[in-house]
Protein backbone atom coordinates (compact mmCIF):
# COMPACT_ATOMS: atom_id res chain seq x y z
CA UNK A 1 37.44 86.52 322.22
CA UNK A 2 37.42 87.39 325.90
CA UNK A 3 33.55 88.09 328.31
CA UNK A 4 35.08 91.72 328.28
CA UNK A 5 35.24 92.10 324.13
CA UNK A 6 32.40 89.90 323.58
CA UNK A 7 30.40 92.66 325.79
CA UNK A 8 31.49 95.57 324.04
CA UNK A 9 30.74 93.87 320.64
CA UNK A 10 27.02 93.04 321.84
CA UNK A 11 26.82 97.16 322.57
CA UNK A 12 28.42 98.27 319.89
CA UNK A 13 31.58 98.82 317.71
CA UNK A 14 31.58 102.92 317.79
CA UNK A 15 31.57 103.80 321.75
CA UNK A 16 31.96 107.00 323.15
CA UNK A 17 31.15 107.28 326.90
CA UNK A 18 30.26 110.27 328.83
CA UNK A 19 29.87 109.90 332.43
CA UNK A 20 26.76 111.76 333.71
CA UNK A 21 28.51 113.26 336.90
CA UNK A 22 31.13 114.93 334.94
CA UNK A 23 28.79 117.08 332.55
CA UNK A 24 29.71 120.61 333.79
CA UNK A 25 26.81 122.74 334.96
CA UNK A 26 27.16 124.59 331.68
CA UNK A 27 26.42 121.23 329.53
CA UNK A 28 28.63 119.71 327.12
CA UNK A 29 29.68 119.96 323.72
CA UNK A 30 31.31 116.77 321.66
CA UNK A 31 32.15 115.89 317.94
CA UNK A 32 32.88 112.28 317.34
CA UNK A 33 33.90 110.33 314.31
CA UNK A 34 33.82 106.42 313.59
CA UNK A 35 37.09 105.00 312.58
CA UNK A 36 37.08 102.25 310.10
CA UNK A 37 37.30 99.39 312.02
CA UNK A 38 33.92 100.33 313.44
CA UNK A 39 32.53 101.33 310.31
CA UNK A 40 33.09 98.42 309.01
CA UNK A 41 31.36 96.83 311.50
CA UNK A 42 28.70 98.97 311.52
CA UNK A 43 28.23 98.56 307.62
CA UNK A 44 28.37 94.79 308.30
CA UNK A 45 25.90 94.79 310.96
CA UNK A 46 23.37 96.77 308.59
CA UNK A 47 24.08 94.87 305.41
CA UNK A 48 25.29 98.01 303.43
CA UNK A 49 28.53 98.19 301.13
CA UNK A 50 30.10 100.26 302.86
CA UNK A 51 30.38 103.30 305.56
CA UNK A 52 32.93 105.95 304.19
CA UNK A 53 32.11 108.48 306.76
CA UNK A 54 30.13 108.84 310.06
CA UNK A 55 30.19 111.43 312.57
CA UNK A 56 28.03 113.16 315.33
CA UNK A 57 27.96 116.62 317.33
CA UNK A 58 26.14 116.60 320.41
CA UNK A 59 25.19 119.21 323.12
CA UNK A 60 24.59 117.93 326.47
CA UNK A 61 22.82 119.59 329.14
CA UNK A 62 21.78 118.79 332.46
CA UNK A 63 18.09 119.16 333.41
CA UNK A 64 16.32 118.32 336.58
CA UNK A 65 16.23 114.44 338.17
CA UNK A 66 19.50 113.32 336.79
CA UNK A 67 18.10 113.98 333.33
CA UNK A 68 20.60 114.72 330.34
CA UNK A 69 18.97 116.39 326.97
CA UNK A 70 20.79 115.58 324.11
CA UNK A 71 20.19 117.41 320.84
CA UNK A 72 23.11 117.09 317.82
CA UNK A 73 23.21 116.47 314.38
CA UNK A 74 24.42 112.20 313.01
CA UNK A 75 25.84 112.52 309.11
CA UNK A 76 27.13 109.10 307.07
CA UNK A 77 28.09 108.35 304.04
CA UNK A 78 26.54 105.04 302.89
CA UNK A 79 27.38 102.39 299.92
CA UNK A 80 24.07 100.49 299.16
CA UNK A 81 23.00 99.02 295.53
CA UNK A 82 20.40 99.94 293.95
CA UNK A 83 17.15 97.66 293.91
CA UNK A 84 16.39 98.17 290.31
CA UNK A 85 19.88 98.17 288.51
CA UNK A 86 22.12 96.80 291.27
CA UNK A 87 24.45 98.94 290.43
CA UNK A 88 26.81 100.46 293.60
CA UNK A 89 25.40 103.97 294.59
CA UNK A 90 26.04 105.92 297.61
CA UNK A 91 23.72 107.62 299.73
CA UNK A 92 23.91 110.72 302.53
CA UNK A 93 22.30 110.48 306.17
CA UNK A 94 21.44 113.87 307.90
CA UNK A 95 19.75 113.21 311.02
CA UNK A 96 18.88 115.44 313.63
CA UNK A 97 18.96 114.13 317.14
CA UNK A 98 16.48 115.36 320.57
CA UNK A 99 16.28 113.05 323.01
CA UNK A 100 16.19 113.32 326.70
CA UNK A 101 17.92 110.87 328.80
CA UNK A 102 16.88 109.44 332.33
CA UNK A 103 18.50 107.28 334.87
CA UNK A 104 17.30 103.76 333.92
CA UNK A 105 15.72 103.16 337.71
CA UNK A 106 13.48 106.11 336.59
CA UNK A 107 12.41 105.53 333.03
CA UNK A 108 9.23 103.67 333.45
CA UNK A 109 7.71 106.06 335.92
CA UNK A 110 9.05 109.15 333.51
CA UNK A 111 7.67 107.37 330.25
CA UNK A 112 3.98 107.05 332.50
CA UNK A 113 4.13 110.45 333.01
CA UNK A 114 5.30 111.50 329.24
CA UNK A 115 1.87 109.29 328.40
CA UNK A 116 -0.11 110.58 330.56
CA UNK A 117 0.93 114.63 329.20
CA UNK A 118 -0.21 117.11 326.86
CA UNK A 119 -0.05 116.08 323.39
CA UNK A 120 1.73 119.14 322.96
CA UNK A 121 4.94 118.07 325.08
CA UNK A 122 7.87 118.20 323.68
CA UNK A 123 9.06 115.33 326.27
CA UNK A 124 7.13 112.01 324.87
CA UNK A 125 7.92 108.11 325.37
CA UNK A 126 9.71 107.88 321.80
CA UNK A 127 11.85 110.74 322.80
CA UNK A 128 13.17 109.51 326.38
CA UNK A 129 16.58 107.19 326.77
CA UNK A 130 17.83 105.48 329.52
CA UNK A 131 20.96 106.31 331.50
CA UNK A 132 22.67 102.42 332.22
CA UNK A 133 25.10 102.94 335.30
CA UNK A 134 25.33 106.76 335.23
CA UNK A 135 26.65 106.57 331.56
CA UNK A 136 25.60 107.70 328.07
CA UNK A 137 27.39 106.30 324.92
CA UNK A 138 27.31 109.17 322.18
CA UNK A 139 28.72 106.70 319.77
CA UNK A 140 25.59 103.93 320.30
CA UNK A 141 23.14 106.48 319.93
CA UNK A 142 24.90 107.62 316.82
CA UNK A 143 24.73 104.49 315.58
CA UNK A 144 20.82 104.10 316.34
CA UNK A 145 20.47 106.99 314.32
CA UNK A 146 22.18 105.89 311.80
CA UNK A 147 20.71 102.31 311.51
CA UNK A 148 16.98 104.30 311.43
CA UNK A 149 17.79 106.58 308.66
CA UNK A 150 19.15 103.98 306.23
CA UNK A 151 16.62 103.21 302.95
CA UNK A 152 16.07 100.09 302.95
CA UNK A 153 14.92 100.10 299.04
CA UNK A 154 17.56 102.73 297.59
CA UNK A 155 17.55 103.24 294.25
CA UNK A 156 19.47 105.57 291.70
CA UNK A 157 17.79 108.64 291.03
CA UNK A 158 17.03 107.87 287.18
CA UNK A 159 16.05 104.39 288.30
CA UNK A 160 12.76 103.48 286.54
CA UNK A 161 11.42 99.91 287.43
CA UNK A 162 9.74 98.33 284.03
CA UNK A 163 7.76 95.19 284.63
CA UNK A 164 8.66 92.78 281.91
CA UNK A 165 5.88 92.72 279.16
CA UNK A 166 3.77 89.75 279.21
CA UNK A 167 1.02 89.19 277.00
CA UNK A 168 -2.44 87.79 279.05
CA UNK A 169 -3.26 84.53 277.91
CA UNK A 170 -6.99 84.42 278.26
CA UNK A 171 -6.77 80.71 279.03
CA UNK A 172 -4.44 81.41 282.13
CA UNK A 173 -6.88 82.17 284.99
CA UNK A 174 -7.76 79.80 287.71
CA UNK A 175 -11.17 79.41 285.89
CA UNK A 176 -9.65 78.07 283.03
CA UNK A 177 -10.08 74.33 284.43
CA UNK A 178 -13.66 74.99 285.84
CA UNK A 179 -14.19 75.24 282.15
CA UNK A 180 -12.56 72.61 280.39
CA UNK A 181 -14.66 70.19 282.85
CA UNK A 182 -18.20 71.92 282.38
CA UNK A 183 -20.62 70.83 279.82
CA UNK A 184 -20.88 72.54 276.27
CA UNK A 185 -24.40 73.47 276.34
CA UNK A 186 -24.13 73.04 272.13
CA UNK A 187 -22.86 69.41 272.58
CA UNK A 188 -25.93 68.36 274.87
CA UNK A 189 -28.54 69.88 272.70
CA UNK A 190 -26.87 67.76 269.88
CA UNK A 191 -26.80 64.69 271.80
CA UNK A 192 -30.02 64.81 272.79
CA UNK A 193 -31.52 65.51 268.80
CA UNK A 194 -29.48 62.37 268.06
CA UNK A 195 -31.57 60.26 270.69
CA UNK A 196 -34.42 62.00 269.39
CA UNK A 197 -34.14 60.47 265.92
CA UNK A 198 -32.83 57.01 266.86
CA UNK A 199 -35.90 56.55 269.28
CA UNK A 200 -38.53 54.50 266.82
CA UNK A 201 -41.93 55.54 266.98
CA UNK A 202 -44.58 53.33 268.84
CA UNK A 203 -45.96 50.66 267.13
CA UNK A 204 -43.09 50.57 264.37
């Protein structure tokens, strides 16, 4: 593997660049779709089964200081087993996207100022994305969506986990060997009658 694939690995496997200075005045609309050679990857890289679909829409516009607001909609279909059965299930991802994206030479003083606003604001530091050499890749974000939205513990919908029925030995605490080594309060009271009647009276 060449620098030049190894790169585009190490951003991604689904890529789909838009160049910032071509977004018409008007904004711009785009529907995308993994093929399966990237959702394959994609499913490796997040430990699932499988991806059998994935695709974004996205509406672009352009907003003041080289910013880019990005709203769409990511949808997947994921393979995943279940955590209680194992069996294979499949699961649906609707996400809704809203992000606003700044030239990268800008983002820390833009994510100050998102701090340092209303609570109200719709513009905060979670919602702000960086612009890397006047280009956004639709297809990485899509994939950052989709990554988010996955369950980590999916399980089928009539899934009920039942703990395995153990009865509670009373013997099995971690005070049972504190116990065994004290005293028997009984055993004492006998020993010491015994000493009591072996001990010969004075002057016997």
């Amino acid at each position: 593997m060449n620098r030049t694939s190894a790169a585009a690995d190490a951003r991604g496997p689904w890529r789909v660049l838009v160049t910032v200075a071509q977004i018409p005045e008007g904004g711009l609309h785009r529907d995308i779709a993994a093929d399966q050679r990237a959702r394959q990857a994609m499913a490796e890289a997040a430990g699932l089964r499988d991806i059998s679909t994935a695709h974004a829409s996205f509406d672009l516009a352009l907003r003041s200081g080289g910013r880019v607001h990005v709203t769409g909609r990511v949808q997947a279909r994921i393979g995943q087993t279940c955590v209680v059965t194992l069996d294979p299930i499949e699961n649906e991802i609707d996400e809704v996207v809203d992000l606003t994206f700044v030239p990268s030479e800008h983002l820390p003083q833009v994510v100050h100022s998102a701090d340092d606003g209303p609570d109200n604001s719709a513009e905060t530091a979670d919602t702000l994305e960086p612009i890397e050499n006047g280009i956004i890749d639709l297809g990485r974000l899509a994939t950052d969506v989709l990554y988010l939205a996955i369950d980590p513990y999916p399980r089928k919908a009539d899934a009920v986990f039942e703990p395995p029925a153990v009865l509670a030995d009373p013997e099995d605490h971690p005070f049972a060997a504190l116990k065994a080594l004290r005293p028997d309060p009984d055993a004492s009271e006998a020993g010491k009658s015994e000493g009591k009647s072996e001990r010969k009276p004075k002057g016997a």
